[in-house]
N, C-alpha and C. Protein backbone atom coordinates (compact mmCIF):
# COMPACT_ATOMS: atom_id res chain seq x y z
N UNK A 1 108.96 79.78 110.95
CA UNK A 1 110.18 80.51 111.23
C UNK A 1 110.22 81.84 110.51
N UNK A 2 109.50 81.71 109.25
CA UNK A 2 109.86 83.21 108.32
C UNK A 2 108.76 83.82 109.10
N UNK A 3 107.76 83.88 109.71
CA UNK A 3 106.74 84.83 110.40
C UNK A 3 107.81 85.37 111.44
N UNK A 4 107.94 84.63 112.68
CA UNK A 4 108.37 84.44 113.68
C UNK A 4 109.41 85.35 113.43
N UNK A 5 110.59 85.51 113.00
CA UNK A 5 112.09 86.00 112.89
C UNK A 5 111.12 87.48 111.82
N UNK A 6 110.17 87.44 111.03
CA UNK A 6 109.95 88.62 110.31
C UNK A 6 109.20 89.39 111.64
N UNK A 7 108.59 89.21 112.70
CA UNK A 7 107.80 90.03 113.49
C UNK A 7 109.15 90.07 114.02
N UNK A 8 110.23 89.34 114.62
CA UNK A 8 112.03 90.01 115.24
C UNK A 8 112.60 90.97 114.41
N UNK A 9 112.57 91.15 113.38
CA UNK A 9 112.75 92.19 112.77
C UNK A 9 112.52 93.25 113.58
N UNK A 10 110.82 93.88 113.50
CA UNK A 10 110.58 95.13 113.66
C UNK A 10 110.92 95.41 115.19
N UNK A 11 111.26 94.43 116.15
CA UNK A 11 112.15 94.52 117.56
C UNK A 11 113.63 94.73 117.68
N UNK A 12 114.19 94.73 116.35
CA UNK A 12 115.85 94.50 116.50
C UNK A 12 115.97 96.00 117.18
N UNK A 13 117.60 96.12 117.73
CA UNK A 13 118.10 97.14 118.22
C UNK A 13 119.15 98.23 117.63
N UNK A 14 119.62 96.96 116.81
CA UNK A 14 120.76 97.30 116.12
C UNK A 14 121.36 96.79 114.70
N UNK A 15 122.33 97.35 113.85
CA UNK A 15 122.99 96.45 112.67
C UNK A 15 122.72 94.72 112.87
N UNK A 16 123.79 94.35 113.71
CA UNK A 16 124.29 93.25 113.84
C UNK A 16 123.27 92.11 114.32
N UNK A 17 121.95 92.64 115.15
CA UNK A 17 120.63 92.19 115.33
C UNK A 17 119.72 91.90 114.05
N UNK A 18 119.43 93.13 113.54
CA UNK A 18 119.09 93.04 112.23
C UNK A 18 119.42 92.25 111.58
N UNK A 19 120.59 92.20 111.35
CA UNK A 19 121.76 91.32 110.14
C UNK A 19 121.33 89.78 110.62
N UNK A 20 121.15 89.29 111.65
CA UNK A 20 121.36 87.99 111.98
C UNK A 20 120.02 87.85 111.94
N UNK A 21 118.90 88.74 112.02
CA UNK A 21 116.90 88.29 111.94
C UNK A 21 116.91 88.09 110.42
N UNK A 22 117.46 88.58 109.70
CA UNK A 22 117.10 88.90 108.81
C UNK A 22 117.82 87.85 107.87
N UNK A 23 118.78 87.54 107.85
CA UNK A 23 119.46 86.06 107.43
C UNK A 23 118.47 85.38 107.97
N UNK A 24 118.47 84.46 109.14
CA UNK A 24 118.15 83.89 109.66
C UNK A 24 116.22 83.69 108.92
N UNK A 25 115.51 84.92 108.35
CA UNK A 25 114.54 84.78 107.31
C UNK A 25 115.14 84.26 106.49
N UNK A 26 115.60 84.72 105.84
CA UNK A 26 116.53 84.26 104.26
C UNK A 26 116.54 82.63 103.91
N UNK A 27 116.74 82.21 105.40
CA UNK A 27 117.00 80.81 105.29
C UNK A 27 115.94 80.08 105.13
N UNK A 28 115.05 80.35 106.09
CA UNK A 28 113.32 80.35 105.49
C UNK A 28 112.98 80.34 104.35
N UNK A 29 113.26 81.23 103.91
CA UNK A 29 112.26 81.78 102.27
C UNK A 29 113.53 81.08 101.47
N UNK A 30 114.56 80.64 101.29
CA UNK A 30 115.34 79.53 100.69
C UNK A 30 114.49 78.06 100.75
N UNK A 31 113.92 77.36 102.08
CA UNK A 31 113.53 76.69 101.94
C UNK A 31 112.08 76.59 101.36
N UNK A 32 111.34 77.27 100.94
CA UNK A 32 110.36 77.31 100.18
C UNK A 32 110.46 76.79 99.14
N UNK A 33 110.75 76.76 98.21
CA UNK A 33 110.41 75.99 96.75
C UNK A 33 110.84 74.61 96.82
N UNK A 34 111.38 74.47 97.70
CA UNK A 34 111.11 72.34 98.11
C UNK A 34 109.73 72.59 99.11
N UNK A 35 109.46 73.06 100.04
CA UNK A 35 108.17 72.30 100.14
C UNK A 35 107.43 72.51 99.44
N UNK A 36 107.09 73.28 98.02
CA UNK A 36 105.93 73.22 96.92
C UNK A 36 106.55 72.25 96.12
N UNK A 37 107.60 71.86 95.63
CA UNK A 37 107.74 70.59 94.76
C UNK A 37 107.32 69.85 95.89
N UNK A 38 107.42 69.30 97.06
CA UNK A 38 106.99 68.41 97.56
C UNK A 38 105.62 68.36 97.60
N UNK A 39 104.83 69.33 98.02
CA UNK A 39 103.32 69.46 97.84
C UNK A 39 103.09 68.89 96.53
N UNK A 40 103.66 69.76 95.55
CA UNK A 40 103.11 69.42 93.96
C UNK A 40 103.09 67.71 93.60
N UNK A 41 104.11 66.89 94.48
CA UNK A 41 104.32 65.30 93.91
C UNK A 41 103.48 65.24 94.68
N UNK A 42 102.55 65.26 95.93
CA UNK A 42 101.57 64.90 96.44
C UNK A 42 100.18 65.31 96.02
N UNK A 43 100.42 66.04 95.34
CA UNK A 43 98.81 66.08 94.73
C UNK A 43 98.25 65.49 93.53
N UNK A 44 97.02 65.03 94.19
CA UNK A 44 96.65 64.01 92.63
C UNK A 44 96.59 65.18 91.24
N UNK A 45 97.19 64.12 90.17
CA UNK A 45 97.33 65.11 89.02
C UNK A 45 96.40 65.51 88.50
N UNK A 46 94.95 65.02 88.65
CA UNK A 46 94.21 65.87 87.69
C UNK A 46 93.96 67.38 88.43
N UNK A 47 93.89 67.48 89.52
CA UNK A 47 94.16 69.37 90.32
C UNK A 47 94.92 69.81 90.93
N UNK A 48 96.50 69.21 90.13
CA UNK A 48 97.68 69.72 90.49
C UNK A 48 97.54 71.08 89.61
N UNK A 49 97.22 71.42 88.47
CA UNK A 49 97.39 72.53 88.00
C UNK A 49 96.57 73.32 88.50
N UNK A 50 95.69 73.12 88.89
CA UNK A 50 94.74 74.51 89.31
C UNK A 50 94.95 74.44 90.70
N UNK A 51 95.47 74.04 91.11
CA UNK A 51 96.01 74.25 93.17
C UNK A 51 97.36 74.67 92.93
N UNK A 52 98.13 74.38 92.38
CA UNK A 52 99.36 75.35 91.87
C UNK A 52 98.80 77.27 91.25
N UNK A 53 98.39 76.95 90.59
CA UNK A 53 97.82 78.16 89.76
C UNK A 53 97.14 79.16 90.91
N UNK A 54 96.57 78.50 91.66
CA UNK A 54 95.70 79.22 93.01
C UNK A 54 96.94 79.50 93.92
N UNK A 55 98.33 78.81 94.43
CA UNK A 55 99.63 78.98 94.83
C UNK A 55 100.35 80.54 94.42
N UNK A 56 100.18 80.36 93.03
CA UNK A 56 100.53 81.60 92.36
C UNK A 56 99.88 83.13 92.49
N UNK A 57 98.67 82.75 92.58
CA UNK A 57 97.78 83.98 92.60
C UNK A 57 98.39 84.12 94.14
N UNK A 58 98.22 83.56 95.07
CA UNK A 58 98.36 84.02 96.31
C UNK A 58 99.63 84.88 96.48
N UNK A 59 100.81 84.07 96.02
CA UNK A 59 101.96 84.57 96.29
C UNK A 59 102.04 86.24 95.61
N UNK A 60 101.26 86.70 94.15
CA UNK A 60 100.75 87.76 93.85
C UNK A 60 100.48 88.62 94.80
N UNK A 61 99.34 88.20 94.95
CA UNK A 61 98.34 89.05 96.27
C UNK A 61 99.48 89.13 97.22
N UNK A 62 100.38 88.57 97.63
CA UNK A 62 101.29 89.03 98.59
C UNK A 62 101.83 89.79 98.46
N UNK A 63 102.43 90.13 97.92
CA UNK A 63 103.77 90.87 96.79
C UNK A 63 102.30 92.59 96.32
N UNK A 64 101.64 92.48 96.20
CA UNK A 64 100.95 93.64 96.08
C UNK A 64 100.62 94.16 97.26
N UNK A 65 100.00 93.13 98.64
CA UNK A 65 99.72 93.71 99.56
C UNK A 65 101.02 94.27 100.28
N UNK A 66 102.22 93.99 100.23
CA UNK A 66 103.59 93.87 100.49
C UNK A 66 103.55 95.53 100.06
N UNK A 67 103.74 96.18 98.74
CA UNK A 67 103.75 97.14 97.89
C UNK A 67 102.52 98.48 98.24
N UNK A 68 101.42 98.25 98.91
CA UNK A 68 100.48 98.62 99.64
C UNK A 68 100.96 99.05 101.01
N UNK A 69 100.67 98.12 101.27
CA UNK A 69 101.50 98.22 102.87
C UNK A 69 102.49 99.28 103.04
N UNK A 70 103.61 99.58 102.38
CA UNK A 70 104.69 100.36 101.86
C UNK A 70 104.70 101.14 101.73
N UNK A 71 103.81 101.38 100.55
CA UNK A 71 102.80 103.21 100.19
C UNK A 71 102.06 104.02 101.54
N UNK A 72 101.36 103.04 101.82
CA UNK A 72 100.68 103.23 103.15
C UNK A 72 101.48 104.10 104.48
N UNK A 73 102.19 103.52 105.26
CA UNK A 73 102.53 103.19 106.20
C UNK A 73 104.15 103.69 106.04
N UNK A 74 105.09 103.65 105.42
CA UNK A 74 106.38 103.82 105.54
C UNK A 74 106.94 105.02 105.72
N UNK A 75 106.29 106.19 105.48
CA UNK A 75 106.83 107.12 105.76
C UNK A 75 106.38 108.08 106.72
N UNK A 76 104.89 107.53 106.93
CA UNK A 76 104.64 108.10 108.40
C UNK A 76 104.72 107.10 109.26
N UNK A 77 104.92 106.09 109.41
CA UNK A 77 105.07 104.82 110.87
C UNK A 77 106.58 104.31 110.74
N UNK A 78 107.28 104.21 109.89
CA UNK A 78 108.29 103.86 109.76
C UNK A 78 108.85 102.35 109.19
N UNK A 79 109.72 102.57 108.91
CA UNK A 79 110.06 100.42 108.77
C UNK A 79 109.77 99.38 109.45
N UNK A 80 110.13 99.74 110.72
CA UNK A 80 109.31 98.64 111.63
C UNK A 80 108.13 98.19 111.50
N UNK A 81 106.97 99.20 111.45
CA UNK A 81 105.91 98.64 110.92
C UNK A 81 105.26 98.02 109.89
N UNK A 82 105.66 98.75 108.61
CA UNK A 82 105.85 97.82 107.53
C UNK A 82 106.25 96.66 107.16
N UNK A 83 107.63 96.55 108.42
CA UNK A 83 108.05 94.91 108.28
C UNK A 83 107.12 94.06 109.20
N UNK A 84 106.47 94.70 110.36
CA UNK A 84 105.81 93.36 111.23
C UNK A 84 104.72 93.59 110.37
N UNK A 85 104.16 94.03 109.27
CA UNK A 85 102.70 94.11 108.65
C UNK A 85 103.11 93.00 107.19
N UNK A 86 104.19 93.26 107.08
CA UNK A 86 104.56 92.40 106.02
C UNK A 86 105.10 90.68 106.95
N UNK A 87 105.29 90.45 108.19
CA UNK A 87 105.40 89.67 108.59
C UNK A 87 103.84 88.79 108.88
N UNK A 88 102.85 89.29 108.50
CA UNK A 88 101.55 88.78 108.48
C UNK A 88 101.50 87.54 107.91
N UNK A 89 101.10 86.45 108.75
CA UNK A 89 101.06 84.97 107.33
C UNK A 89 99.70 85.30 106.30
């Protein structure tokens, strides 16, 4: 759903379009940190820490390529693009 509604983003038309793709993420990325506690009780404990730890790095690498992307792209392509590039899984 957070891909899906983040590539609706860079299609909205208007405020009130926007406003409702963009919640409608929110609610998504709210539900995230229950399915990693749920992952985390399912993994056997001796490489729960280093499959967590590898969790972390990723979410990093996101958040930089996110910040990249941005530099890149935002002021000559505009927001739209930045958001369906940041809508990348």
């Amino acid at each position: 759903a957070i891909c899906t509604f983040g590539f609706a983003t860079a299609l909205t038309q208007g405020f009130w379009s926007l406003l409702l793709v963009r919640a409608l993420v929110g609610f998504g990325v709210a539900g995230m940190p229950v399915s990693f506690d749920i992952l985390a009780e399912a993994l056997p404990s001796a490489s729960r820490g280093s499959f967590l730890l590898y969790i972390e790095f990723f979410w990093t690498f996101g958040s930089i390529y996110v910040n990249v992307c941005a530099w890149a792209t935002l002021e000559t392509s505009g927001w739209r693009v930045l958001t369906a590039l940041s809508a990348i899984p």
